[in-house]
PDB file of N, CA and C in Angstrom:
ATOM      1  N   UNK A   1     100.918  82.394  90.340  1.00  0.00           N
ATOM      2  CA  UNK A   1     100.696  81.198  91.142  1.00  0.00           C
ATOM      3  C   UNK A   1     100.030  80.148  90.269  1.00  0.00           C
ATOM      4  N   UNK A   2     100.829  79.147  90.025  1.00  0.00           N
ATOM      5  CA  UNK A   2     100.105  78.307  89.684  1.00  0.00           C
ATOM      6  C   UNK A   2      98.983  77.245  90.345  1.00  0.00           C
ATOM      7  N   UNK A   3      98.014  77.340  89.237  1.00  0.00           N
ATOM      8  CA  UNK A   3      97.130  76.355  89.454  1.00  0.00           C
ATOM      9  C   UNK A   3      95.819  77.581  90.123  1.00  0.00           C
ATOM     10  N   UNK A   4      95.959  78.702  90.188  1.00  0.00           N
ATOM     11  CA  UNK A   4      94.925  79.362  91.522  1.00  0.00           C
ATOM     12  C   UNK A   4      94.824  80.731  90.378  1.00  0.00           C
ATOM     13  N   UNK A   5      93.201  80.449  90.294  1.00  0.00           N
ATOM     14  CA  UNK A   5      92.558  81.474  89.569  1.00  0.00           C
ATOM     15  C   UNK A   5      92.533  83.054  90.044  1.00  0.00           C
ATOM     16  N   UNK A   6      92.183  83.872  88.961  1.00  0.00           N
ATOM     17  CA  UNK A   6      92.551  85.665  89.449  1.00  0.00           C
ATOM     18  C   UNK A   6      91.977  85.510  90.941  1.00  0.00           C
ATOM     19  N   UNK A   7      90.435  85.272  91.093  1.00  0.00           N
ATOM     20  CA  UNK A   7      89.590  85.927  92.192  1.00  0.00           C
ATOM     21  C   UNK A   7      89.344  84.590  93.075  1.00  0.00           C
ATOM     22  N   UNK A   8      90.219  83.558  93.092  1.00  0.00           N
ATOM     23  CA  UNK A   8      90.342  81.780  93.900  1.00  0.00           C
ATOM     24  C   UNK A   8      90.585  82.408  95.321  1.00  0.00           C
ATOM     25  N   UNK A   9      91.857  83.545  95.301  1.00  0.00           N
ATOM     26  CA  UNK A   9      92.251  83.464  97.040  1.00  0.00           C
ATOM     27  C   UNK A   9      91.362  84.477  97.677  1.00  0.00           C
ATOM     28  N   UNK A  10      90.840  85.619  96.954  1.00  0.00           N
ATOM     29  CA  UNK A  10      90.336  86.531  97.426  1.00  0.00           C
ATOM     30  C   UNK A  10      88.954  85.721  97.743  1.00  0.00           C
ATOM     31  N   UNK A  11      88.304  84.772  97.369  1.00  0.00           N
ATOM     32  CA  UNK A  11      87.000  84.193  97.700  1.00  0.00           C
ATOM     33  C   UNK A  11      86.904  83.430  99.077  1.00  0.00           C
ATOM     34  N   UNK A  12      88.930  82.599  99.385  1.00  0.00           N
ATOM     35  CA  UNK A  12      88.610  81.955 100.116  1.00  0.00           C
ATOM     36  C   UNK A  12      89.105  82.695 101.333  1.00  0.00           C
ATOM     37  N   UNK A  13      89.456  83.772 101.277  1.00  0.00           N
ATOM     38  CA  UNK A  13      89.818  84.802 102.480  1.00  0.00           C
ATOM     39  C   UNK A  13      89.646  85.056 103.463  1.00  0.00           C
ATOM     40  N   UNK A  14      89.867  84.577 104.812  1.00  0.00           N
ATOM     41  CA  UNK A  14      88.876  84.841 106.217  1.00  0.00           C
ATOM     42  C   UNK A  14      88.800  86.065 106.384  1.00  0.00           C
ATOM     43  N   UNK A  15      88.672  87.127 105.985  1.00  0.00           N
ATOM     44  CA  UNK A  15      88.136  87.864 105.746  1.00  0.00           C
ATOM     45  C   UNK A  15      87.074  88.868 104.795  1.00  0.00           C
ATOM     46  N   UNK A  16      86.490  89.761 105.224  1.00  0.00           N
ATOM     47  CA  UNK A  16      85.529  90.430 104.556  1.00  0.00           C
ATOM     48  C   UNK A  16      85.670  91.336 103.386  1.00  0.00           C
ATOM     49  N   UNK A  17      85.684  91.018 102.114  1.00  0.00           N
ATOM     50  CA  UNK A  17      86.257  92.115 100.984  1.00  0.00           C
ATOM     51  C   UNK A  17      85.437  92.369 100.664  1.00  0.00           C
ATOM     52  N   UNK A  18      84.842  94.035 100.373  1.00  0.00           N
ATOM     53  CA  UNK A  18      83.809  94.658  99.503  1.00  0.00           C
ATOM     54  C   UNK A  18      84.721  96.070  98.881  1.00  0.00           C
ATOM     55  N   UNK A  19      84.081  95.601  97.461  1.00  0.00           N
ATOM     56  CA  UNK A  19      84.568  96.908  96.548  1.00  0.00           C
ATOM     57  C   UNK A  19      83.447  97.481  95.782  1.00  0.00           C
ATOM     58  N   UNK A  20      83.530  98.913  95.772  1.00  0.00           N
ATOM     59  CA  UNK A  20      82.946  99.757  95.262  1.00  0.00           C
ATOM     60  C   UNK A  20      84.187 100.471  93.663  1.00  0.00           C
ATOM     61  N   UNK A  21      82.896 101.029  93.301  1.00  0.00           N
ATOM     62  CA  UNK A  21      83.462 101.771  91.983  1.00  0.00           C
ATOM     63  C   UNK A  21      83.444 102.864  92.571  1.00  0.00           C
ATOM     64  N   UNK A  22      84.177 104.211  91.480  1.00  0.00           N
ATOM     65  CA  UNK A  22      83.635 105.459  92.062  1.00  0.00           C
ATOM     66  C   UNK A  22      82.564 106.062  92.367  1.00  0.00           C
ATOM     67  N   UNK A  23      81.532 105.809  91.820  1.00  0.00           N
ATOM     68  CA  UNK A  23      80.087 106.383  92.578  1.00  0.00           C
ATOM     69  C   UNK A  23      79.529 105.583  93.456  1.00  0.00           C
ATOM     70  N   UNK A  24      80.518 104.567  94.282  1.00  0.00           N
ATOM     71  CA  UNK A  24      79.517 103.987  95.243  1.00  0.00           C
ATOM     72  C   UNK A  24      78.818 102.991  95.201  1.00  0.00           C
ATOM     73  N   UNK A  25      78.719 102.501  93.555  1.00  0.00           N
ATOM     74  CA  UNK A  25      78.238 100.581  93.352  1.00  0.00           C
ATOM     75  C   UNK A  25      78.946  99.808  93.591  1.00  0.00           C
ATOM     76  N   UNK A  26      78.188  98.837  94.720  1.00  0.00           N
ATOM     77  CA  UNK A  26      79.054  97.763  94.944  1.00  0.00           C
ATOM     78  C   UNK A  26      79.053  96.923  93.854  1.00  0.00           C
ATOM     79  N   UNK A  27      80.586  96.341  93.723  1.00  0.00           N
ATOM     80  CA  UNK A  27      80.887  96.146  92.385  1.00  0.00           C
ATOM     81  C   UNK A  27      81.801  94.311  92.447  1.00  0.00           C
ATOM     82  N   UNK A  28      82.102  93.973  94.021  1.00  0.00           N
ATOM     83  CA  UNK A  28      82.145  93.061  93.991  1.00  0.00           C
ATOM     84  C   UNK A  28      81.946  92.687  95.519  1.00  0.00           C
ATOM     85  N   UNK A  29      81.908  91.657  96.079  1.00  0.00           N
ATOM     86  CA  UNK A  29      82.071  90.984  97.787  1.00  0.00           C
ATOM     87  C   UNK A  29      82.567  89.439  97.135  1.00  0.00           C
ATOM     88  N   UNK A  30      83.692  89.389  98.432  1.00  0.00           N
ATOM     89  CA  UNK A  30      84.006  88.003  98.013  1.00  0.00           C
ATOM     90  C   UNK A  30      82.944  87.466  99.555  1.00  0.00           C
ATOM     91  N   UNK A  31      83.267  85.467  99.133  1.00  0.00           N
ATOM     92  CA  UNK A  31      82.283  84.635 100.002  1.00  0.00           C
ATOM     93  C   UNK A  31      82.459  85.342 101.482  1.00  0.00           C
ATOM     94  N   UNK A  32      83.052  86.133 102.305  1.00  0.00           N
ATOM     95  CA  UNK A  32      82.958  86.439 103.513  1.00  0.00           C
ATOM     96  C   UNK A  32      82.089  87.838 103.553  1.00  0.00           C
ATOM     97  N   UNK A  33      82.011  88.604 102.655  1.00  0.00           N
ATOM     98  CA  UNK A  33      81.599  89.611 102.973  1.00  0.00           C
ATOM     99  C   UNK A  33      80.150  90.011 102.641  1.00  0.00           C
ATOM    100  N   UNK A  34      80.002  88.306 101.255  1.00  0.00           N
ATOM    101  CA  UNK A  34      79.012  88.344 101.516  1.00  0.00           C
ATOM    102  C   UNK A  34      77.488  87.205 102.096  1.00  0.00           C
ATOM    103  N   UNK A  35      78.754  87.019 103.390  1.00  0.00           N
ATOM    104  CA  UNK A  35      78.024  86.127 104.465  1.00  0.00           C
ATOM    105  C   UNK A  35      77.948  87.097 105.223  1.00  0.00           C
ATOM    106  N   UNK A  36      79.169  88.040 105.854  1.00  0.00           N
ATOM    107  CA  UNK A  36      78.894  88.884 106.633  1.00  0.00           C
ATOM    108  C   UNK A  36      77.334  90.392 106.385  1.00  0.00           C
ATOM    109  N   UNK A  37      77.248  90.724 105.158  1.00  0.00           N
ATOM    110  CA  UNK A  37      76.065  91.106 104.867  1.00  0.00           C
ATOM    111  C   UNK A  37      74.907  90.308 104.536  1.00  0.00           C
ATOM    112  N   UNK A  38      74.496  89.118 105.036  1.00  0.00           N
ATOM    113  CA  UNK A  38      73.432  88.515 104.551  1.00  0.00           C
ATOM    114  C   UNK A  38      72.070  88.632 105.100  1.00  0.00           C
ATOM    115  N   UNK A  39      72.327  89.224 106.230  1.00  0.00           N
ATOM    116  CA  UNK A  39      70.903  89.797 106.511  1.00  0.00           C
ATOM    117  C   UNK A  39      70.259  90.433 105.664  1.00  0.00           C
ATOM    118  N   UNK A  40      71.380  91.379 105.155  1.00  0.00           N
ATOM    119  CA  UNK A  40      71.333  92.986 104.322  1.00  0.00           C
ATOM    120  C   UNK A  40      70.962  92.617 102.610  1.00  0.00           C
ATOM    121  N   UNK A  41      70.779  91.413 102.450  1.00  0.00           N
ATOM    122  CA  UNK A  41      70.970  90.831 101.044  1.00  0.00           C
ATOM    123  C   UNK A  41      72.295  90.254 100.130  1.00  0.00           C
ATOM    124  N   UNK A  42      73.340  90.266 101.140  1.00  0.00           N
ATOM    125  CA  UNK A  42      74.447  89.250 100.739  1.00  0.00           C
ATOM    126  C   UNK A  42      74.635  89.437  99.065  1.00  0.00           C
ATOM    127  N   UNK A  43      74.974  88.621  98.091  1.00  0.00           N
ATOM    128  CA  UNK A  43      75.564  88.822  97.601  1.00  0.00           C
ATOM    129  C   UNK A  43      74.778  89.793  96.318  1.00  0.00           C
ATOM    130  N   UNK A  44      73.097  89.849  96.612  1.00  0.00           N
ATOM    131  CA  UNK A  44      72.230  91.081  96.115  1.00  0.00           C
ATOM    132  C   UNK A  44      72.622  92.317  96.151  1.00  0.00           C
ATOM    133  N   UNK A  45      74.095  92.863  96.982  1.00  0.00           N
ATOM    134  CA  UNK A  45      74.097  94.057  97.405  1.00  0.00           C
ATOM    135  C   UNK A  45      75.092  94.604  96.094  1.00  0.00           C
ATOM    136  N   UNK A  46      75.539  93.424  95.448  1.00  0.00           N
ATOM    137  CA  UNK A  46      76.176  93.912  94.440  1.00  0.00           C
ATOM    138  C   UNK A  46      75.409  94.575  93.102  1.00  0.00           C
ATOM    139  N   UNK A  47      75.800  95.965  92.820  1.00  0.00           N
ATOM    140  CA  UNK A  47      74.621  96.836  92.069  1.00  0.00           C
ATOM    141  C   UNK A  47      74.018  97.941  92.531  1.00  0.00           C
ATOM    142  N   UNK A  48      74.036  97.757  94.015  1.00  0.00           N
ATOM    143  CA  UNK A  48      73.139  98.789  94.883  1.00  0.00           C
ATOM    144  C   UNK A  48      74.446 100.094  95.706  1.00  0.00           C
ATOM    145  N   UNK A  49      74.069 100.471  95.600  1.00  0.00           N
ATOM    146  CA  UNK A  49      74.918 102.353  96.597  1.00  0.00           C
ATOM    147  C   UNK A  49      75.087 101.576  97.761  1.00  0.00           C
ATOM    148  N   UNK A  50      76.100 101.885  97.918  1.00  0.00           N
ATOM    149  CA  UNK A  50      77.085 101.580  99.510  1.00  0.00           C
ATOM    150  C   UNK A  50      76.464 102.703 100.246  1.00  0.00           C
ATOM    151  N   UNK A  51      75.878 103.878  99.828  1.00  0.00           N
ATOM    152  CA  UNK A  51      75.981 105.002 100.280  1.00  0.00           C
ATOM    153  C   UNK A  51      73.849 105.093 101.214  1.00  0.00           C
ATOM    154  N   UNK A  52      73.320 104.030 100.256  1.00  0.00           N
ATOM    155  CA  UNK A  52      72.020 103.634 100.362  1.00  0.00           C
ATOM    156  C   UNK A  52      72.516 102.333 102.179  1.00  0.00           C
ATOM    157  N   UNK A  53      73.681 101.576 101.523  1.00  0.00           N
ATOM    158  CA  UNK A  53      73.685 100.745 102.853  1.00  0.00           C
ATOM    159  C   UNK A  53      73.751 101.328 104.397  1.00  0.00           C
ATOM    160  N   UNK A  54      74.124 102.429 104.591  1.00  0.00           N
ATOM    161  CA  UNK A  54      74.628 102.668 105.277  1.00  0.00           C
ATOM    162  C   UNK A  54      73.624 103.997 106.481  1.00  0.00           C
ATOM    163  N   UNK A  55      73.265 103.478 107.588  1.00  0.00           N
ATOM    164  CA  UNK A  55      72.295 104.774 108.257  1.00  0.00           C
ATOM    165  C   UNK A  55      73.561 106.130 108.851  1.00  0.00           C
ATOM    166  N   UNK A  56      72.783 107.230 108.543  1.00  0.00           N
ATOM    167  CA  UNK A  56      73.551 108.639 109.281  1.00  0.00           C
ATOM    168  C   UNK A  56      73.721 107.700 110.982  1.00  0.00           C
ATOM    169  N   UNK A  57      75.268 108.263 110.885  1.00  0.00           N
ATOM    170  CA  UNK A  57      75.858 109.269 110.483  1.00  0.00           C
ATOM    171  C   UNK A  57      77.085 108.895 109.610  1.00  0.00           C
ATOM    172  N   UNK A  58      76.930 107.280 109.718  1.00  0.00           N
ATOM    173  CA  UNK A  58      77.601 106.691 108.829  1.00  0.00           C
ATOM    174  C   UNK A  58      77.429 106.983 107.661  1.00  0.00           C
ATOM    175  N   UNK A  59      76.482 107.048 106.675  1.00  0.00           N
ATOM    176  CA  UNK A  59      76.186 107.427 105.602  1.00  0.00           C
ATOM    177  C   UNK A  59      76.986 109.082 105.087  1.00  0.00           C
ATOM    178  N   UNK A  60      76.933 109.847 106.115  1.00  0.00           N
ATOM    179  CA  UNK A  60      77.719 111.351 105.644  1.00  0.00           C
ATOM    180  C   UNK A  60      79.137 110.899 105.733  1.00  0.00           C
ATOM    181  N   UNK A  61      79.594 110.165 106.512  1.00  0.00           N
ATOM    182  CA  UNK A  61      81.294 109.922 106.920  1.00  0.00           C
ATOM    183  C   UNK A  61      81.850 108.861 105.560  1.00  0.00           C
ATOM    184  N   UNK A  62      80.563 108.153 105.010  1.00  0.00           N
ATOM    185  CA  UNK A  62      81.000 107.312 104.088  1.00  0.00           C
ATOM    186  C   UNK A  62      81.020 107.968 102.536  1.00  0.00           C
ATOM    187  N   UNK A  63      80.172 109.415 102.410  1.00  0.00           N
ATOM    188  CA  UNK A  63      79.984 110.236 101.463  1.00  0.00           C
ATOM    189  C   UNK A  63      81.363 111.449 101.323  1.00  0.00           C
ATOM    190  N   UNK A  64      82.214 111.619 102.736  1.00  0.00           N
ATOM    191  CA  UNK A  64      83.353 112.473 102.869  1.00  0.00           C
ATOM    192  C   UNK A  64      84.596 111.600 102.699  1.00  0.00           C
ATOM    193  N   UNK A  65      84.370 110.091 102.814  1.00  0.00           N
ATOM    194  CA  UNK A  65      85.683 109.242 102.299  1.00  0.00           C
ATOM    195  C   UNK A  65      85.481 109.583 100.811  1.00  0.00           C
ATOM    196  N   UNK A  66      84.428 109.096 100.276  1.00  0.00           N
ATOM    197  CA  UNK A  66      84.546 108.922  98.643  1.00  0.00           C
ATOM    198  C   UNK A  66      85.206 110.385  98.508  1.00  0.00           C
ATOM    199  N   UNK A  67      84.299 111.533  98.404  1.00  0.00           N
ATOM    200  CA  UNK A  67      84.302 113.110  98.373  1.00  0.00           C
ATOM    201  C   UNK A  67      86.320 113.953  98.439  1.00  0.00           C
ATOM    202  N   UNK A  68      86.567 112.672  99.976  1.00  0.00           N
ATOM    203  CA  UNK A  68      87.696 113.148  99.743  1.00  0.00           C
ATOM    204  C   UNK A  68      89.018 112.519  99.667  1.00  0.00           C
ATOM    205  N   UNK A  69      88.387 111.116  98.619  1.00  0.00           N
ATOM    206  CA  UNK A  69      89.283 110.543  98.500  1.00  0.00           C
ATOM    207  C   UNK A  69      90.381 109.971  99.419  1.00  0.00           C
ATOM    208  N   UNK A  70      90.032 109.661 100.530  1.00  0.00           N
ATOM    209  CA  UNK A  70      91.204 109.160 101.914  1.00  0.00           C
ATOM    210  C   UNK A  70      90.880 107.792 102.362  1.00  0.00           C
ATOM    211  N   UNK A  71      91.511 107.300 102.960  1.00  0.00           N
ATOM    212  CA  UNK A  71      91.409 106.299 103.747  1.00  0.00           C
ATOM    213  C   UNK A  71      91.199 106.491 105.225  1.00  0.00           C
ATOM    214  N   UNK A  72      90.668 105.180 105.916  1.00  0.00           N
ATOM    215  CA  UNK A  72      89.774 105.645 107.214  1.00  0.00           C
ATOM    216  C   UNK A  72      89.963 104.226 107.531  1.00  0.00           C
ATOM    217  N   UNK A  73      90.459 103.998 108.870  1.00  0.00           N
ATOM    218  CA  UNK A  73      90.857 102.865 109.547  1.00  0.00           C
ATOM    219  C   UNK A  73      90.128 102.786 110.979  1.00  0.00           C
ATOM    220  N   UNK A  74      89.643 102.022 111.746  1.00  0.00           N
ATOM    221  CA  UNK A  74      88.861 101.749 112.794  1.00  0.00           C
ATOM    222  C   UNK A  74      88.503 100.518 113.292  1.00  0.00           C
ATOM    223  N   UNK A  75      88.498 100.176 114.284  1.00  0.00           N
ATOM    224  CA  UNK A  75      87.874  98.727 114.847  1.00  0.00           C
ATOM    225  C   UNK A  75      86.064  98.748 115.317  1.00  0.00           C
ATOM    226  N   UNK A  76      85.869  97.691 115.751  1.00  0.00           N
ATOM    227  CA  UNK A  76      84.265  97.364 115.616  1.00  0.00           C
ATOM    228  C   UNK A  76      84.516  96.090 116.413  1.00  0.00           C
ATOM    229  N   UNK A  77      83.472  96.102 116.954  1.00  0.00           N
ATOM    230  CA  UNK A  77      83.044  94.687 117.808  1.00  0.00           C
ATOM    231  C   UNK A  77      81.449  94.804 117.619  1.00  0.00           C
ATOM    232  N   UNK A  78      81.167  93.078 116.873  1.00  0.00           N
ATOM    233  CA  UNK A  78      79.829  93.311 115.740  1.00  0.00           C
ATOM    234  C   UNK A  78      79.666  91.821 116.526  1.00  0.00           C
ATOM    235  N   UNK A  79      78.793  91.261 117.006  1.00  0.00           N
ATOM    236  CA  UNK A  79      78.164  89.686 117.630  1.00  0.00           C
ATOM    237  C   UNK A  79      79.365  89.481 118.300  1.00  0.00           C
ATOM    238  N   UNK A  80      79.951  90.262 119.080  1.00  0.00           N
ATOM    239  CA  UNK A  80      81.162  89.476 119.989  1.00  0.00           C
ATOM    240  C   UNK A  80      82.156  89.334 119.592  1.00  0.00           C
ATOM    241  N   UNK A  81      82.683  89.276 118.030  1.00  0.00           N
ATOM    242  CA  UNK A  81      83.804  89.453 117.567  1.00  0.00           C
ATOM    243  C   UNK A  81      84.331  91.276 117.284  1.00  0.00           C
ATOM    244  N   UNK A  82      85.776  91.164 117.625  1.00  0.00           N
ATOM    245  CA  UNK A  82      86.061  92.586 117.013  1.00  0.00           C
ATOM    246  C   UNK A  82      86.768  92.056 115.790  1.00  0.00           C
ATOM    247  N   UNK A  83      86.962  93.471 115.342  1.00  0.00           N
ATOM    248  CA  UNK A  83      87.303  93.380 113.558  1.00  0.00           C
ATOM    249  C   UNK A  83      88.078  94.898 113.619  1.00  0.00           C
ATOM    250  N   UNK A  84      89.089  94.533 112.379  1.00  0.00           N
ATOM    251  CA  UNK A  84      89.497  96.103 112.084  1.00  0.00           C
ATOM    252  C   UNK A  84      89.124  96.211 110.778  1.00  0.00           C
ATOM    253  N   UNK A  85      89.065  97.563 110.561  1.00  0.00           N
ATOM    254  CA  UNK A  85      88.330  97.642 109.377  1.00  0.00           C
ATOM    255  C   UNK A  85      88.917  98.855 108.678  1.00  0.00           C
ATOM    256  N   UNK A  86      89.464  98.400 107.497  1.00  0.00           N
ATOM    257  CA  UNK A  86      90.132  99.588 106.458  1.00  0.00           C
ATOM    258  C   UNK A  86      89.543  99.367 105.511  1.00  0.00           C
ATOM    259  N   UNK A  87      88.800 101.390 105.288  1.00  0.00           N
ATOM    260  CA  UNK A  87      88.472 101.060 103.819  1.00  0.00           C
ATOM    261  C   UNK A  87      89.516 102.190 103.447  1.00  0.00           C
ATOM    262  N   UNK A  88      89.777 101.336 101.974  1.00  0.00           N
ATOM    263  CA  UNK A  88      90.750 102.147 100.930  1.00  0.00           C
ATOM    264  C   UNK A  88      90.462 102.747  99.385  1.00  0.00           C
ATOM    265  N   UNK A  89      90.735 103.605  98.866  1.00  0.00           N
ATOM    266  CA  UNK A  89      90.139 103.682  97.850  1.00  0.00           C
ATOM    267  C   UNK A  89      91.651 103.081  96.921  1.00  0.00           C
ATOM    268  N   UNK A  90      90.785 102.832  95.860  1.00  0.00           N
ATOM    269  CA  UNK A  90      91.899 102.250  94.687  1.00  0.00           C
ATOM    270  C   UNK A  90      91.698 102.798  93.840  1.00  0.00           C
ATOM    271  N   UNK A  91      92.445 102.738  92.557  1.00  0.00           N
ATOM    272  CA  UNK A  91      92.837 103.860  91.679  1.00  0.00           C
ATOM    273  C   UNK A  91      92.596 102.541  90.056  1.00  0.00           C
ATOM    274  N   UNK A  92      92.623 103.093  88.733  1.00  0.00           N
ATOM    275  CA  UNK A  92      93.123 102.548  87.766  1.00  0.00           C
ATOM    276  C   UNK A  92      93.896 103.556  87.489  1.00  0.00           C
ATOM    277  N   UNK A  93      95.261 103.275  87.348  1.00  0.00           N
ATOM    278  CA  UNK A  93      96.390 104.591  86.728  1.00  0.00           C
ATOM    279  C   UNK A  93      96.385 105.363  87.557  1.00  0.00           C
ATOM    280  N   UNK A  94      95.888 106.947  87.305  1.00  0.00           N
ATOM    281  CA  UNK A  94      96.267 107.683  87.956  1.00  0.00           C
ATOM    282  C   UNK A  94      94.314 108.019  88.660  1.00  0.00           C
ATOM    283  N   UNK A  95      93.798 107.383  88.037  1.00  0.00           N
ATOM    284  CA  UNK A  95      92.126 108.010  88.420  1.00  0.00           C
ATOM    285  C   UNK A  95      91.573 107.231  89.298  1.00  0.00           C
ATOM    286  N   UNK A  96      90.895 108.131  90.452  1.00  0.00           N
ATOM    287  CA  UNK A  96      90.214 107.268  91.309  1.00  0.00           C
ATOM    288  C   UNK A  96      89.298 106.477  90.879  1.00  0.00           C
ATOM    289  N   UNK A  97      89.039 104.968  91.135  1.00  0.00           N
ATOM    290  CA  UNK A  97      87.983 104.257  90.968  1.00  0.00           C
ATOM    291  C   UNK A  97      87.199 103.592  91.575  1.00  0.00           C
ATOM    292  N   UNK A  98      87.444 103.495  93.040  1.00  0.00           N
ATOM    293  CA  UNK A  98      86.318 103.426  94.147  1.00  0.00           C
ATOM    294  C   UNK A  98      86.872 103.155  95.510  1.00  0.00           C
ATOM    295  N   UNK A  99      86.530 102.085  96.387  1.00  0.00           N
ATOM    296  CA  UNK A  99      86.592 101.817  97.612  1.00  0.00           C
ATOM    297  C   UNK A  99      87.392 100.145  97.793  1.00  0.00           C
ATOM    298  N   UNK A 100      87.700  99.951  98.648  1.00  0.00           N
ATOM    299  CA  UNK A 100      88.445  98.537  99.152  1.00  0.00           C
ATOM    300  C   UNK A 100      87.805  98.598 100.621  1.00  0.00           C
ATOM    301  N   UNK A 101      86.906  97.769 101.222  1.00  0.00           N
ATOM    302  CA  UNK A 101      86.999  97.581 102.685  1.00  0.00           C
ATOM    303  C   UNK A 101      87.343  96.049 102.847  1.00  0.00           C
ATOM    304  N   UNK A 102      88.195  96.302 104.056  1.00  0.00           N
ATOM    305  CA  UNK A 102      88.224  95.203 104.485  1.00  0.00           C
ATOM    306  C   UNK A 102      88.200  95.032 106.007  1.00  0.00           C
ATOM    307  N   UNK A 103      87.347  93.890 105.902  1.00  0.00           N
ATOM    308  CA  UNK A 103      87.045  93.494 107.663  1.00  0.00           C
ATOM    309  C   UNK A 103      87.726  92.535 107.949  1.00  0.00           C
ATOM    310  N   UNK A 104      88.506  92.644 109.086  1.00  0.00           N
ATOM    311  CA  UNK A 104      90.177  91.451 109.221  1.00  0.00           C
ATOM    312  C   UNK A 104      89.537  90.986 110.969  1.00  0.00           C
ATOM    313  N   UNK A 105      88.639  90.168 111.194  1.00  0.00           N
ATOM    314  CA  UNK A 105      88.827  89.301 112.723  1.00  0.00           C
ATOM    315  C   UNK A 105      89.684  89.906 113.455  1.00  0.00           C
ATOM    316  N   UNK A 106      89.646  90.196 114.762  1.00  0.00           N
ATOM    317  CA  UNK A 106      91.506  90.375 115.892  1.00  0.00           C
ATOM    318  C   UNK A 106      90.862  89.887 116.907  1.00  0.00           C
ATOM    319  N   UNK A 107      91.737  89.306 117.577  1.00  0.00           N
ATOM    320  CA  UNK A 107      91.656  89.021 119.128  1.00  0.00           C
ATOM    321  C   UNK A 107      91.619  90.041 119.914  1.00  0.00           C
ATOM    322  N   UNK A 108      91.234  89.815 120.908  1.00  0.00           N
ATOM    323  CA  UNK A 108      90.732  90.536 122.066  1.00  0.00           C
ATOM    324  C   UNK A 108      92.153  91.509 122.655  1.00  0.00           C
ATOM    325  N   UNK A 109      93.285  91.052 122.538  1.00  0.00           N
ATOM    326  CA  UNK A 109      94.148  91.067 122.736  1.00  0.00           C
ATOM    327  C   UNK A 109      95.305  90.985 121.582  1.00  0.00           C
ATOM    328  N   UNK A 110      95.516  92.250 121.152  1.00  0.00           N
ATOM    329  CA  UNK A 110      96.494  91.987 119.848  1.00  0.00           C
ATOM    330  C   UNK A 110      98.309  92.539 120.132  1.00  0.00           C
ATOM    331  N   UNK A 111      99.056  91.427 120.121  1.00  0.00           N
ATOM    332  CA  UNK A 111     100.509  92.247 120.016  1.00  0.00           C
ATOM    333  C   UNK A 111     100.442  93.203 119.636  1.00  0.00           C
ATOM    334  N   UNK A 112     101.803  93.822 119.638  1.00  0.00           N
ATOM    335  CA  UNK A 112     102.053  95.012 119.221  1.00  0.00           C
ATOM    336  C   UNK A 112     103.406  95.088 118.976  1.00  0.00           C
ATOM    337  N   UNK A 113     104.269  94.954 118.226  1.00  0.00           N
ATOM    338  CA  UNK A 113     105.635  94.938 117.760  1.00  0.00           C
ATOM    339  C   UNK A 113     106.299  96.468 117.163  1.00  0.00           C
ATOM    340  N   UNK A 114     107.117  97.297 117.942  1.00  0.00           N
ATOM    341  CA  UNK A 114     107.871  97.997 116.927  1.00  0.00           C
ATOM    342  C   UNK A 114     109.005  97.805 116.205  1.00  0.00           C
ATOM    343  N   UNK A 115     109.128  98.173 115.231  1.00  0.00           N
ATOM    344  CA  UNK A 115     110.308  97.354 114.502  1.00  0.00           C
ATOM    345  C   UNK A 115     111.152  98.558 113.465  1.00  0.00           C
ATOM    346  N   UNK A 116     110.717  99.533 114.655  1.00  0.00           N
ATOM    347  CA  UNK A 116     111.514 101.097 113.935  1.00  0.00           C
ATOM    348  C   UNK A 116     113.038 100.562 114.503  1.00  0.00           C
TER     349      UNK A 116
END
């Protein structure tokens, strides 16, 4: 794309991106995710254990994603908005190298299309 830097769209994203490495340092947040953590220290959280962010029982469920390498999909309704929320792990090559979450806004009310 011209004209639009590596990390330009991922910053301006209405949504929430946080990535971890494999042991669990957060390793980047773009501008939403880290507005959405700013209570928590916003864009300070980069450096610190995801695994430290997080209270039981979340904290064990977030220690059995890394552990077993899977993905884990779920919604949330956080100040009145709901959100879906996938975290993914990503790879370099063939080796795991950490986490992808992302928090995506939905309406109250979301279509539903099959298109089998």
């Amino acid at each position: 794309m011209s004209g639009v830097g590596e990390a330009d769209w991922v910053e301006g994203l209405p949504v929430a991106v946080t990535v971890t490495d494999a042991e669990g340092r957060i390793v980047e947040m773009n501008a939403r995710s880290r507005e959405t953590f700013a209570a928590d220290g916003g864009g300070a959280l980069v450096g610190q254990s995801v695994f430290d962010c997080h209270p039981e029982p979340a904290a064990t469920r977030t220690r059995e994603l890394f552990d077993g390498v899977r993905a884990n999909h779920y919604t949330i309704t956080k100040n009145g908005q709901r959100k879906i929320i996938h975290q993914m792990p990503w790879f370099e090559g063939d080796r795991f190298a950490g986490f992808v979450e992302i928090a995506i806004p939905i309406p109250d009310v979301l279509p539903h299309f099959n298109r089998d």
